[in-house]
N, C-alpha and C. Protein backbone atom coordinates (compact mmCIF):
# COMPACT_ATOMS: atom_id res chain seq x y z
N UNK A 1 26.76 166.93 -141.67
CA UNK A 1 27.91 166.07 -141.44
C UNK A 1 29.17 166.92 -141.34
N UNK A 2 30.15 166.68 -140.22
CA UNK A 2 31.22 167.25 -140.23
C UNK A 2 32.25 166.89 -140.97
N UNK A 3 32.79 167.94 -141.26
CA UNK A 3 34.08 167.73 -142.62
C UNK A 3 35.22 166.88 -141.51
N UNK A 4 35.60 165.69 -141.46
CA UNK A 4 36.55 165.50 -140.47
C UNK A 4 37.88 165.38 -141.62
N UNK A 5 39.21 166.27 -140.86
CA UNK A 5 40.53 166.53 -141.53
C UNK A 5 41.27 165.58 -141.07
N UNK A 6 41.00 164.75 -140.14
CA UNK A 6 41.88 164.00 -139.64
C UNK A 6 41.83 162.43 -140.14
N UNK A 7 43.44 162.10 -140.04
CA UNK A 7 43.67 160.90 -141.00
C UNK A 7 43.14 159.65 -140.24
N UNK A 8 43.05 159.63 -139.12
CA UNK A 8 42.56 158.54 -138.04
C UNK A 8 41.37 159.07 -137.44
N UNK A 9 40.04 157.76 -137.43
CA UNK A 9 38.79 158.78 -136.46
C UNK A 9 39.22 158.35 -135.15
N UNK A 10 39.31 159.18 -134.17
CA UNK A 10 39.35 159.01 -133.01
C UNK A 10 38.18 158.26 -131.90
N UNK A 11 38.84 157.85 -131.02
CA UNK A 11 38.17 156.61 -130.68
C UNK A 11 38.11 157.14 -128.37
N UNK A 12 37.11 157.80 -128.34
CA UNK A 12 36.69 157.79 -126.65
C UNK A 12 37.55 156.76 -125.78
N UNK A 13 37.84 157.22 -124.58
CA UNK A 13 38.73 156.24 -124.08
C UNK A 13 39.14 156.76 -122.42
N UNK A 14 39.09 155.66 -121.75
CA UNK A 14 39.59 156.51 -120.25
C UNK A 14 40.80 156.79 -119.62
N UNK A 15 41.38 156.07 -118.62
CA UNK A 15 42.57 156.38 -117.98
C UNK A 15 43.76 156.11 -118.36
N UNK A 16 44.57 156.42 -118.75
CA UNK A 16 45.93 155.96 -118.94
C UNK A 16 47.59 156.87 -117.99
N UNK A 17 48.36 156.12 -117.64
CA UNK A 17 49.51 156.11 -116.96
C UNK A 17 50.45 157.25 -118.09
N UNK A 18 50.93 158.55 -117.60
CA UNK A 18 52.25 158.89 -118.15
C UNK A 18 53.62 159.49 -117.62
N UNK A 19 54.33 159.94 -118.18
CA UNK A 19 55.10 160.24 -117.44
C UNK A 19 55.90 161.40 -118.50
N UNK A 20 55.88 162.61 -117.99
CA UNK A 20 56.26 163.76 -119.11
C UNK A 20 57.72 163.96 -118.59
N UNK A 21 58.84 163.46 -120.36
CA UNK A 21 60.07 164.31 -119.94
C UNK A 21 60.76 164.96 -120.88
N UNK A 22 61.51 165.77 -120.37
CA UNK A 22 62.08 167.22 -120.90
C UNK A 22 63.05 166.78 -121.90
N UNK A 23 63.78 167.46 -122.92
CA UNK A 23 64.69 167.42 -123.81
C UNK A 23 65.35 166.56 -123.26
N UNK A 24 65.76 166.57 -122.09
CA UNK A 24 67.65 166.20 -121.52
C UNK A 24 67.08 164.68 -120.95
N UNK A 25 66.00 164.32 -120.81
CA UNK A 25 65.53 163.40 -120.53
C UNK A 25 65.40 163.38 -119.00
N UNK A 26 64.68 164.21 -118.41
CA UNK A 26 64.95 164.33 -117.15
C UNK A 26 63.41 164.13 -117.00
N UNK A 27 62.59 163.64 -115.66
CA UNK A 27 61.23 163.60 -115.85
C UNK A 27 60.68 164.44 -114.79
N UNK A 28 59.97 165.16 -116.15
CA UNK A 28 59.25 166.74 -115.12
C UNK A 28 58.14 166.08 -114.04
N UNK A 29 57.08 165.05 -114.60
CA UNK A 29 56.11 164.75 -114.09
C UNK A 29 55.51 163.80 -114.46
N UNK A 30 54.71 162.56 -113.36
CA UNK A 30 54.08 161.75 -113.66
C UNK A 30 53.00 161.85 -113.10
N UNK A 31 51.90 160.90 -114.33
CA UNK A 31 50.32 161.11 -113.33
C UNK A 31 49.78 159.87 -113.99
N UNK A 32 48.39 160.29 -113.77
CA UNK A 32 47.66 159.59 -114.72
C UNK A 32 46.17 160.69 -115.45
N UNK A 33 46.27 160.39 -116.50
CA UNK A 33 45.82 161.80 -117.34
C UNK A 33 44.54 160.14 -117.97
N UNK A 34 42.95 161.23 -118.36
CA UNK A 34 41.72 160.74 -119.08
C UNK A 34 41.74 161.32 -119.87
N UNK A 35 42.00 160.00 -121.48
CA UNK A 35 41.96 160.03 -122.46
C UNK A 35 40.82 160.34 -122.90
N UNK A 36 40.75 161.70 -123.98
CA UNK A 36 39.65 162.21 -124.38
C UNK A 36 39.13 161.63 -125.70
N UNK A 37 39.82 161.10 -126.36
CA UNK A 37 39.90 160.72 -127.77
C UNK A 37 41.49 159.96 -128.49
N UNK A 38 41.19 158.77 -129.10
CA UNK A 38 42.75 158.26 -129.74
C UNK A 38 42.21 157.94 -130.59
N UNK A 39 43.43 157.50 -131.54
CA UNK A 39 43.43 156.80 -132.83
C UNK A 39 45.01 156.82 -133.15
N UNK A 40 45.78 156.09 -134.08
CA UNK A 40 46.86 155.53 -134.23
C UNK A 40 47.73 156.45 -134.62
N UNK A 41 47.28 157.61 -134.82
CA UNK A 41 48.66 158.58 -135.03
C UNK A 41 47.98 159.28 -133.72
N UNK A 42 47.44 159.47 -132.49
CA UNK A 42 47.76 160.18 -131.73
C UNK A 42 46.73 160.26 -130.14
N UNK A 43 47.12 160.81 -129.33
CA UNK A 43 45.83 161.16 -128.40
C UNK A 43 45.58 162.28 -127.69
N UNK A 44 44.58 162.75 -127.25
CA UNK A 44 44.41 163.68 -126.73
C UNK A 44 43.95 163.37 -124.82
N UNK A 45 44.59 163.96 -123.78
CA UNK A 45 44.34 163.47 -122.44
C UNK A 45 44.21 165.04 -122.05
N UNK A 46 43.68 164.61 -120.60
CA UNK A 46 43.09 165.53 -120.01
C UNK A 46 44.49 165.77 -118.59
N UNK A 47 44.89 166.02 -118.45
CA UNK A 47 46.01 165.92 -117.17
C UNK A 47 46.14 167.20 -116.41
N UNK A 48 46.16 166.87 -114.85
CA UNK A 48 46.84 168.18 -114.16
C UNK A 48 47.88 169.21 -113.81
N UNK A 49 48.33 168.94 -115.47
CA UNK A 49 50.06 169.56 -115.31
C UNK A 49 49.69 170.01 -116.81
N UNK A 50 50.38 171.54 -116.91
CA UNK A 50 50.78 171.85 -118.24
C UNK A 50 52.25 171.46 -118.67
N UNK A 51 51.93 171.24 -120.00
CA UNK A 51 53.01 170.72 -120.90
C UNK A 51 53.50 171.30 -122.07
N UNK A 52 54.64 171.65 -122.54
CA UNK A 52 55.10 172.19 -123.47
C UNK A 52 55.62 171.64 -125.04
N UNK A 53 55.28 172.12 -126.08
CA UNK A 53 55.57 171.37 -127.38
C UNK A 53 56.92 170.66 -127.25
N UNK A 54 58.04 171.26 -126.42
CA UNK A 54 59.46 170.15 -126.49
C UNK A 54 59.14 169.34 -125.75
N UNK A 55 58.20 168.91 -124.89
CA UNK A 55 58.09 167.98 -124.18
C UNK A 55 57.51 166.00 -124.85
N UNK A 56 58.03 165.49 -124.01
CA UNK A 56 57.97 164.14 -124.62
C UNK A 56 57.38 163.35 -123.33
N UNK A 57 56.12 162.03 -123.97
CA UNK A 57 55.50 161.41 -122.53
C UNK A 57 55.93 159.87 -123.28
N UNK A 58 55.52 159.20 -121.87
CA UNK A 58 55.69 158.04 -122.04
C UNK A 58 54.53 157.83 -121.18
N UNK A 59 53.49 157.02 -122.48
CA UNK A 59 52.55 156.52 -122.21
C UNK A 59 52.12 155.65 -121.98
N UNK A 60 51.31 154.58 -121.04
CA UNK A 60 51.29 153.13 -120.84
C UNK A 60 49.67 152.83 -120.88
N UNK A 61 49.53 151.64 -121.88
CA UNK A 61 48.19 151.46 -122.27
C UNK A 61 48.68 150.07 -121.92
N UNK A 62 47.42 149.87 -121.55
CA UNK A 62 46.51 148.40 -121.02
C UNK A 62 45.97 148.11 -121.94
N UNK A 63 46.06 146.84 -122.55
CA UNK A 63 44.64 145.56 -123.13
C UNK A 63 44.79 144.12 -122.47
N UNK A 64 43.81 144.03 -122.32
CA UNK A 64 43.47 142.64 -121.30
C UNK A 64 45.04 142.70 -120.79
N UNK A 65 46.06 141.31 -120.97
CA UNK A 65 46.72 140.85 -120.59
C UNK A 65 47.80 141.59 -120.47
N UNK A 66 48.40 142.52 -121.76
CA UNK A 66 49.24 143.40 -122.32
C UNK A 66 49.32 144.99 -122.19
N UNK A 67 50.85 145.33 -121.78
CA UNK A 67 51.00 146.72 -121.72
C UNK A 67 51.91 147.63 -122.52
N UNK A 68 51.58 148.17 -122.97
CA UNK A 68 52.90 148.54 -124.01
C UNK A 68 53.05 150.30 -123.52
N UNK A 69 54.29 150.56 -123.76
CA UNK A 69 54.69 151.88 -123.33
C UNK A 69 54.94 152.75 -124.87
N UNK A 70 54.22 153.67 -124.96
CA UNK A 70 54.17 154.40 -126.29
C UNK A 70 55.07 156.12 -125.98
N UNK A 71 55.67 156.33 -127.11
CA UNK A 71 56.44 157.51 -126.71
C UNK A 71 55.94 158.80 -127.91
N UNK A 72 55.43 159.55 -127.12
CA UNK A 72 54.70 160.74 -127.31
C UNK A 72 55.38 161.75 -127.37
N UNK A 73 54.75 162.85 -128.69
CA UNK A 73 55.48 164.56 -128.72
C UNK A 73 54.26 165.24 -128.14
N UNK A 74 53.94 166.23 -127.76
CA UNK A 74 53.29 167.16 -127.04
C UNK A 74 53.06 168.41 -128.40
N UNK A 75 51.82 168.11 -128.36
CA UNK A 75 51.52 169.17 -129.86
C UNK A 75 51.21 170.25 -129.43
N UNK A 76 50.18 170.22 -128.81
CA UNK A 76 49.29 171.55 -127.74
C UNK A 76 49.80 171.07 -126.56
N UNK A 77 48.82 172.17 -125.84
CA UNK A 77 48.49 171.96 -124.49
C UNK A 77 47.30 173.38 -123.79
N UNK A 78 46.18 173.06 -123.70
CA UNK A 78 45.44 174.12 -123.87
C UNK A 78 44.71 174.05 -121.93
N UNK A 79 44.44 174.98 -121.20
CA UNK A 79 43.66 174.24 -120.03
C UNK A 79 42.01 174.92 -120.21
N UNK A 80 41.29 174.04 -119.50
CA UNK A 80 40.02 174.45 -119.96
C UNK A 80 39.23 174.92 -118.65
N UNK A 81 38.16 174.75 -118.72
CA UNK A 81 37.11 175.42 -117.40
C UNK A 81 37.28 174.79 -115.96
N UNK A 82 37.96 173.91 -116.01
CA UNK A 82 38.27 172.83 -114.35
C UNK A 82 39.50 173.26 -113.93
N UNK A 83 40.21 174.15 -115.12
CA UNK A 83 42.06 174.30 -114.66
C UNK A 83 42.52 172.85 -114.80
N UNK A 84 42.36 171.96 -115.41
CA UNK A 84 42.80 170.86 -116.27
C UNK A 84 43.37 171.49 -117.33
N UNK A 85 44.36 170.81 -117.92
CA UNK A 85 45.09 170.56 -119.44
C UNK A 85 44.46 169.76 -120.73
N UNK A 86 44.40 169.69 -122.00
CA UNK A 86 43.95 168.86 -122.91
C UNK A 86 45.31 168.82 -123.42
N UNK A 87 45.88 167.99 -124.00
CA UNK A 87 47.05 167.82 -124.13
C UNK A 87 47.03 166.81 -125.54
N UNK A 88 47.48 167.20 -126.30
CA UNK A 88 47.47 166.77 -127.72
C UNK A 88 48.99 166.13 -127.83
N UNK A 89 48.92 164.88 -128.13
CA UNK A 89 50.11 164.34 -128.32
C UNK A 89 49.90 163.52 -129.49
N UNK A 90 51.59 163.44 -130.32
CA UNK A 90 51.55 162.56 -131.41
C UNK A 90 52.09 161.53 -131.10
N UNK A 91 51.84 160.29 -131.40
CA UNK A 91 52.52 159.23 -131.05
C UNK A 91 54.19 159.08 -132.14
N UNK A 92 54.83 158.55 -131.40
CA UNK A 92 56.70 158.73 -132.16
C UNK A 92 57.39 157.47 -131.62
N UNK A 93 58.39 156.74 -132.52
CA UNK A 93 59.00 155.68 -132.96
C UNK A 93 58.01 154.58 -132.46
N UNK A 94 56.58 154.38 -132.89
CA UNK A 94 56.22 153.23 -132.55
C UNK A 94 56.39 151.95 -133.26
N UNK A 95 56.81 150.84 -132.81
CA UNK A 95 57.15 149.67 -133.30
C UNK A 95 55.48 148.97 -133.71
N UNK A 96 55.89 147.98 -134.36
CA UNK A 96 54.50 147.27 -135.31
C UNK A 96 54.15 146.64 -133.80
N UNK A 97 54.38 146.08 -132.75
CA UNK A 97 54.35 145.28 -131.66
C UNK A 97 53.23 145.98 -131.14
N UNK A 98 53.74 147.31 -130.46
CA UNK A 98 52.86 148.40 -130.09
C UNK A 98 52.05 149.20 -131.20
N UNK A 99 52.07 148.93 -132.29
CA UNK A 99 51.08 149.34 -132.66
C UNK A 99 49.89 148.42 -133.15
N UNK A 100 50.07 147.13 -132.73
CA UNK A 100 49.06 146.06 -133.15
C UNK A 100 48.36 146.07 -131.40
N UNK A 101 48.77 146.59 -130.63
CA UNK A 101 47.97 146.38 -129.40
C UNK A 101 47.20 147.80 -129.06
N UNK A 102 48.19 148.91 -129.86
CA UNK A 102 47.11 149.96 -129.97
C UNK A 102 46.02 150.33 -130.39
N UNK A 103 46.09 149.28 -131.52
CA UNK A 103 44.66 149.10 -132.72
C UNK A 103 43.98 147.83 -131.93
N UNK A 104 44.25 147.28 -131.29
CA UNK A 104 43.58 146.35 -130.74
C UNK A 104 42.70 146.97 -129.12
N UNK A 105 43.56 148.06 -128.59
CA UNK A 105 42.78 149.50 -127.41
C UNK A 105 41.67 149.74 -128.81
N UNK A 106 42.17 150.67 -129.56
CA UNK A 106 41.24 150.82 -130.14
C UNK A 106 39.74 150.46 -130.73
N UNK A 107 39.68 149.36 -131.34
CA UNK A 107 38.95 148.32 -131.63
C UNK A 107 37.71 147.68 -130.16
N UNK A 108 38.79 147.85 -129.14
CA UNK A 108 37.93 147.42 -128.09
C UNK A 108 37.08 148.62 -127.88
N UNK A 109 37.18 149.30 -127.79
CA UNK A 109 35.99 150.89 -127.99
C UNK A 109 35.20 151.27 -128.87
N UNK A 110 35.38 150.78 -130.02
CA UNK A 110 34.71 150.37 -131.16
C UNK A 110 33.29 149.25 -131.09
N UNK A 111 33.92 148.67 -130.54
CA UNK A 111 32.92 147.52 -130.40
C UNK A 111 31.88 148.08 -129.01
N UNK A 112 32.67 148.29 -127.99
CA UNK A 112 31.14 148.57 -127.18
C UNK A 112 31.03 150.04 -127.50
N UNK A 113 30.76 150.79 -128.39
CA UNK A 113 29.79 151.60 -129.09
C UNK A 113 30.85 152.64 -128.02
N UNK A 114 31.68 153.30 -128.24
CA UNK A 114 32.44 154.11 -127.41
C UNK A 114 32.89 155.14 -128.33
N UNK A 115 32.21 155.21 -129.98
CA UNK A 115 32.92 155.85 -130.32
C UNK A 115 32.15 157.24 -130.40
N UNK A 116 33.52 158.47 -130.55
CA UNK A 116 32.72 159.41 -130.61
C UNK A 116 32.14 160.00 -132.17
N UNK A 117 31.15 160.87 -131.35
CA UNK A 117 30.61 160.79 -132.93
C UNK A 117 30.36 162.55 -133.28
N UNK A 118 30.80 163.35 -132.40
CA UNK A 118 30.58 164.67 -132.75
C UNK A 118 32.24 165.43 -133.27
C-alpha cells in the first residue's frame, strides 16, 4: 500500500477550459488542458504551453447544468515524453458555491469507478 501524503485523494478526470495569466493580469494563453487527477485543494492537467510558478489560471469546470470558473496558482510545471506539460495547480479564493460543485465534479468520478488507484 502506498503511503499517500496528500490531504485530498485525487480523483481521474478529462477535459477542462483554461486560461493562464501573468502577475499584471495580462493573459499569456488559453487552451484546453486533460485533467490528470483532482481533488479539492487542487489539480493536475496536461496542457501545451509551459507555465511558471507566478502564473495564475482560470479554470472552467462543467457539471451537468453548471459552470463555475476556479482560480488557480501554478505549483510545477514539468513536460514529459509527448513535449506536453503536467501542470500542478492549487486551487485559490474559492467560494463555498464553487466549491460545492467541485465536490460534486468530483463525486461524479467516484461513482463511475474513475478513481485512481496507483
Amino acid at each position: 500500500m502506498v503511503n499517500e501524503k496528500r490531504k485530498y485523494p485525487r480523483i481521474n478526470s478529462l477535459f477542462l477550459s483554461y486560461i493562464c495569466i501573468d502577475k499584471q493580469g495580462k493573459t499569456l494563453n488559453e487552451g484546453i488542458g486533460r485533467t490528470l487527477n483532482v481533488s479539492e485543494g487542487g489539480i493536475l492537467m496536461e496542457t501545451n504551453f509551459h507555465m511558471l510558478p507566478e502564473h495564475n489560471l482560470m479554470i472552467t469546470i462543467a457539471v451537468e447544468d453548471n459552470l463555475v470558473n476556479i482560480k488557480g496558482e501554478v505549483i510545477h510545471c514539468l513536460k514529459n515524453e509527448e513535449n506536453k506539460y503536467h501542470t500542478g495547480i492549487e486551487f485559490i479564493d474559492i467560494d463555498e458555491s464553487d466549491l460545492d460543485i467541485l465536490k460534486k465534479f468530483i463525486n461524479l468520478f467516484k461513482k463511475t469507478n474513475w478513481i485512481k488507484l496507483d
